[in-house]
C-alpha atoms as a PDB file:
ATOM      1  CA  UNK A   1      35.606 -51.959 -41.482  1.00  0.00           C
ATOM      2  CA  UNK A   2      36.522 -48.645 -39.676  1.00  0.00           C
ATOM      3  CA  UNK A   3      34.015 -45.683 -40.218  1.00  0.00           C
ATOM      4  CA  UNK A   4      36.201 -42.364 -39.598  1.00  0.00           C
ATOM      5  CA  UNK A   5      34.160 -39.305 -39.036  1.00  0.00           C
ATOM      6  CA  UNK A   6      36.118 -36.243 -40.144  1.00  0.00           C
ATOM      7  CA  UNK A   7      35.613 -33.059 -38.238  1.00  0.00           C
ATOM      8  CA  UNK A   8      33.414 -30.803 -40.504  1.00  0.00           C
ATOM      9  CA  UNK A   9      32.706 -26.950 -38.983  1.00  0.00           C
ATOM     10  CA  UNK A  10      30.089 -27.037 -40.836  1.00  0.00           C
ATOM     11  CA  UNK A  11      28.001 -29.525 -39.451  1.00  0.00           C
ATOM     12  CA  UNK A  12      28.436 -28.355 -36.055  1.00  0.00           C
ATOM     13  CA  UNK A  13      27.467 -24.049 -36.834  1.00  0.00           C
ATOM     14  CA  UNK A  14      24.227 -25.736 -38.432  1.00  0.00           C
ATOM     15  CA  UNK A  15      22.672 -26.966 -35.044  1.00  0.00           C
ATOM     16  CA  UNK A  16      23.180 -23.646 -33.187  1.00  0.00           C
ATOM     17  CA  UNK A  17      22.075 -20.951 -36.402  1.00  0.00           C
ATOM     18  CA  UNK A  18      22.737 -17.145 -35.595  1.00  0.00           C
ATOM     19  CA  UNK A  19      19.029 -16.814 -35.767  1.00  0.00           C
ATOM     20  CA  UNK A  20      18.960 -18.128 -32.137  1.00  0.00           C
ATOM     21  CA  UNK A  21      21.614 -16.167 -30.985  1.00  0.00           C
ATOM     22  CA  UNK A  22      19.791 -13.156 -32.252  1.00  0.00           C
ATOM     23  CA  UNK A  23      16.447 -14.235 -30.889  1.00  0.00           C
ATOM     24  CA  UNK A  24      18.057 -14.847 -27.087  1.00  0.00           C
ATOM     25  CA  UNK A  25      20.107 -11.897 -26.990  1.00  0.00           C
ATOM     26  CA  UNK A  26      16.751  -9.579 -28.474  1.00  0.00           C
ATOM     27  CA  UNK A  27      14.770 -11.190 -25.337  1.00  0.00           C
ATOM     28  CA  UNK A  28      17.158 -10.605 -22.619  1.00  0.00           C
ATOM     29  CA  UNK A  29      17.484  -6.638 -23.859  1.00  0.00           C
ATOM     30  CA  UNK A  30      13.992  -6.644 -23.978  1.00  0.00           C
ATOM     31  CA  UNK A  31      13.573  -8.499 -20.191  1.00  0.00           C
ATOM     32  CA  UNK A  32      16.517  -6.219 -19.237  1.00  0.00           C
ATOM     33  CA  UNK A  33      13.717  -3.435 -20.105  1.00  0.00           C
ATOM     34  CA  UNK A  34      11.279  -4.560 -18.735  1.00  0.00           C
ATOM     35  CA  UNK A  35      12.921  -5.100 -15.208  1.00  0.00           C
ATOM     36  CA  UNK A  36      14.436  -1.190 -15.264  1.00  0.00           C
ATOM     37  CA  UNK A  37      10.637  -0.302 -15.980  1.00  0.00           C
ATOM     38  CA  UNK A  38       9.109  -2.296 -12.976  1.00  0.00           C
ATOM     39  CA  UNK A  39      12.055  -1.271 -10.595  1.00  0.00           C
ATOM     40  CA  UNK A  40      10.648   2.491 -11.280  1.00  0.00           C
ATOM     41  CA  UNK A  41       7.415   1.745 -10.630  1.00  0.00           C
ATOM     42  CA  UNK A  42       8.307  -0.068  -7.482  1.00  0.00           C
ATOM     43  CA  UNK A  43       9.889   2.918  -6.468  1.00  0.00           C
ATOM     44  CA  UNK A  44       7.106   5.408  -7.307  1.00  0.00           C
ATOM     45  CA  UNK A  45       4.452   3.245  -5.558  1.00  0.00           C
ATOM     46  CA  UNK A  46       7.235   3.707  -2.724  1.00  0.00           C
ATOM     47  CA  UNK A  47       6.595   7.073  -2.648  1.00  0.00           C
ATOM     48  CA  UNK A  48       2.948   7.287  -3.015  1.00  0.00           C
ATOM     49  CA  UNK A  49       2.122   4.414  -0.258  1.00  0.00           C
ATOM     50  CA  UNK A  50       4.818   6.351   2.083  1.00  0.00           C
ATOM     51  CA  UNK A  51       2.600   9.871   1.874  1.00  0.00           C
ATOM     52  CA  UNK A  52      -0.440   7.680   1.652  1.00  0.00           C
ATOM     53  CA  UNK A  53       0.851   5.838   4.940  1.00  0.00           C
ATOM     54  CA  UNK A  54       1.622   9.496   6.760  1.00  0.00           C
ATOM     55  CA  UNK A  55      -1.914  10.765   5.991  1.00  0.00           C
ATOM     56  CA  UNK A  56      -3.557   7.797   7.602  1.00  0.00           C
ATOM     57  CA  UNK A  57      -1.510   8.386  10.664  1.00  0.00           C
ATOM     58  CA  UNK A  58      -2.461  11.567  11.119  1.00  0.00           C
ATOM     59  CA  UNK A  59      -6.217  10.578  10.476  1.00  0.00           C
ATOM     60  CA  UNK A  60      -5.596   8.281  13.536  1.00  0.00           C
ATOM     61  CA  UNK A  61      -4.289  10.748  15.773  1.00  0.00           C
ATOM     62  CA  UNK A  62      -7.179  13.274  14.447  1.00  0.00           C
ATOM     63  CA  UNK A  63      -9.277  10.766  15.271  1.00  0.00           C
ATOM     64  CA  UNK A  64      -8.135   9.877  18.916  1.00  0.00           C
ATOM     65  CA  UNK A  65      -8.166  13.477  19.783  1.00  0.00           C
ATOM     66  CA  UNK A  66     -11.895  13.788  18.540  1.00  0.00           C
ATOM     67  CA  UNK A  67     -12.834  10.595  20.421  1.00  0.00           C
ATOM     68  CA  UNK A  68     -10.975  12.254  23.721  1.00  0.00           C
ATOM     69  CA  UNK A  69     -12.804  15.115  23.414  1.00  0.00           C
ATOM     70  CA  UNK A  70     -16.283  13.701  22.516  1.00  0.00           C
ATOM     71  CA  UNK A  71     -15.705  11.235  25.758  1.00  0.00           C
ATOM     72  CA  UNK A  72     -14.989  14.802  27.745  1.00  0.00           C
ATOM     73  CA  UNK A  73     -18.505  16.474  26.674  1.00  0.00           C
ATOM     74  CA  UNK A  74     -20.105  13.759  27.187  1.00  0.00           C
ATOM     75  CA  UNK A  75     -19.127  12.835  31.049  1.00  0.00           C
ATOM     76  CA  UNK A  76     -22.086  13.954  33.355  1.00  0.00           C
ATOM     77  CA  UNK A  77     -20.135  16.674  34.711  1.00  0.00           C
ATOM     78  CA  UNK A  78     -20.093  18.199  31.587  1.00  0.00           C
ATOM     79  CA  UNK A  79     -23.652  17.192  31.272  1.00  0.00           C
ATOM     80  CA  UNK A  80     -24.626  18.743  34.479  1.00  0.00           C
ATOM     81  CA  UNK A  81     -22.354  22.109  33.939  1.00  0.00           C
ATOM     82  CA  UNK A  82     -23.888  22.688  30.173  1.00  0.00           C
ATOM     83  CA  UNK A  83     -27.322  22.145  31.607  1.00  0.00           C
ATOM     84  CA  UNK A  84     -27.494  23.917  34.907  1.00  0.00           C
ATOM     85  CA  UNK A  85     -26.292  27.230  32.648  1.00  0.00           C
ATOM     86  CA  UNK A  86     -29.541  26.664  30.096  1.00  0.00           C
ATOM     87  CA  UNK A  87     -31.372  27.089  33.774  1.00  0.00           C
ATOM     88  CA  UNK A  88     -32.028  23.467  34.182  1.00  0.00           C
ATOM     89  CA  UNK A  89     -31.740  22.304  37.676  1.00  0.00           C
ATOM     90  CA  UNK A  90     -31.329  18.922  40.187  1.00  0.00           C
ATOM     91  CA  UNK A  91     -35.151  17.501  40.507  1.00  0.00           C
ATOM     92  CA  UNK A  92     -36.151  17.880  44.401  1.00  0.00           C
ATOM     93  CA  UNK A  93     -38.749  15.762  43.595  1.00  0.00           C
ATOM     94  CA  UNK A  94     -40.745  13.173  41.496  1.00  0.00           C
ATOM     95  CA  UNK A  95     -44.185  14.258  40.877  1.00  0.00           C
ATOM     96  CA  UNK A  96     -46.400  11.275  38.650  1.00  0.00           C
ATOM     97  CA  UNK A  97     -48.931  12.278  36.773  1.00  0.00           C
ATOM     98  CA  UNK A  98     -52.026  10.241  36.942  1.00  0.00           C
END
């Protein structure tokens, strides 16, 4: 005995229904979306965290000035210029108080 399976179109459109077709293509427009929506905000955070990264080098250079500066009034020549113009002057002597 022979069994002879016929081809039947049918059978075979039955295991793949449109539904599925439908469903995949509705999920890759809505990944296709999503993707053009997180490429923008890639590119805005670009923007922000490039002007956020030029402020913060300026801070630093602010900064390094102020420290260069500070360091300058603060030397004892400084010290001793400032002072001696308020009419302190060089001590001559100690003199202890008992």
């Amino acid at each position: 005995m022979t069994i002879i399976k016929k081809f039947d179109p049918e059978q075979y459109s039955a295991k793949f229904p449109k539904k599925y077709i439908i469903l995949a293509a509705v999920s890759l427009l809505i990944l296709a979306i999503a993707q053009i929506w997180v490429n923008n905000t890639v590119v805005s955070y670009g923007a922000k965290l490039s002007s956020i990264d030029k402020l913060k080098d300026n801070l630093e250079m602010e900064n390094t000035l102020l420290e260069s500066e500070l360091a300058a009034r603060l030397s004892l020549a400084s010290i001793a210029t400032e002072s001696s113009k308020l009419g302190f002057s060089k001590i001559e002597s100690i003199q202890y108080i008992r």
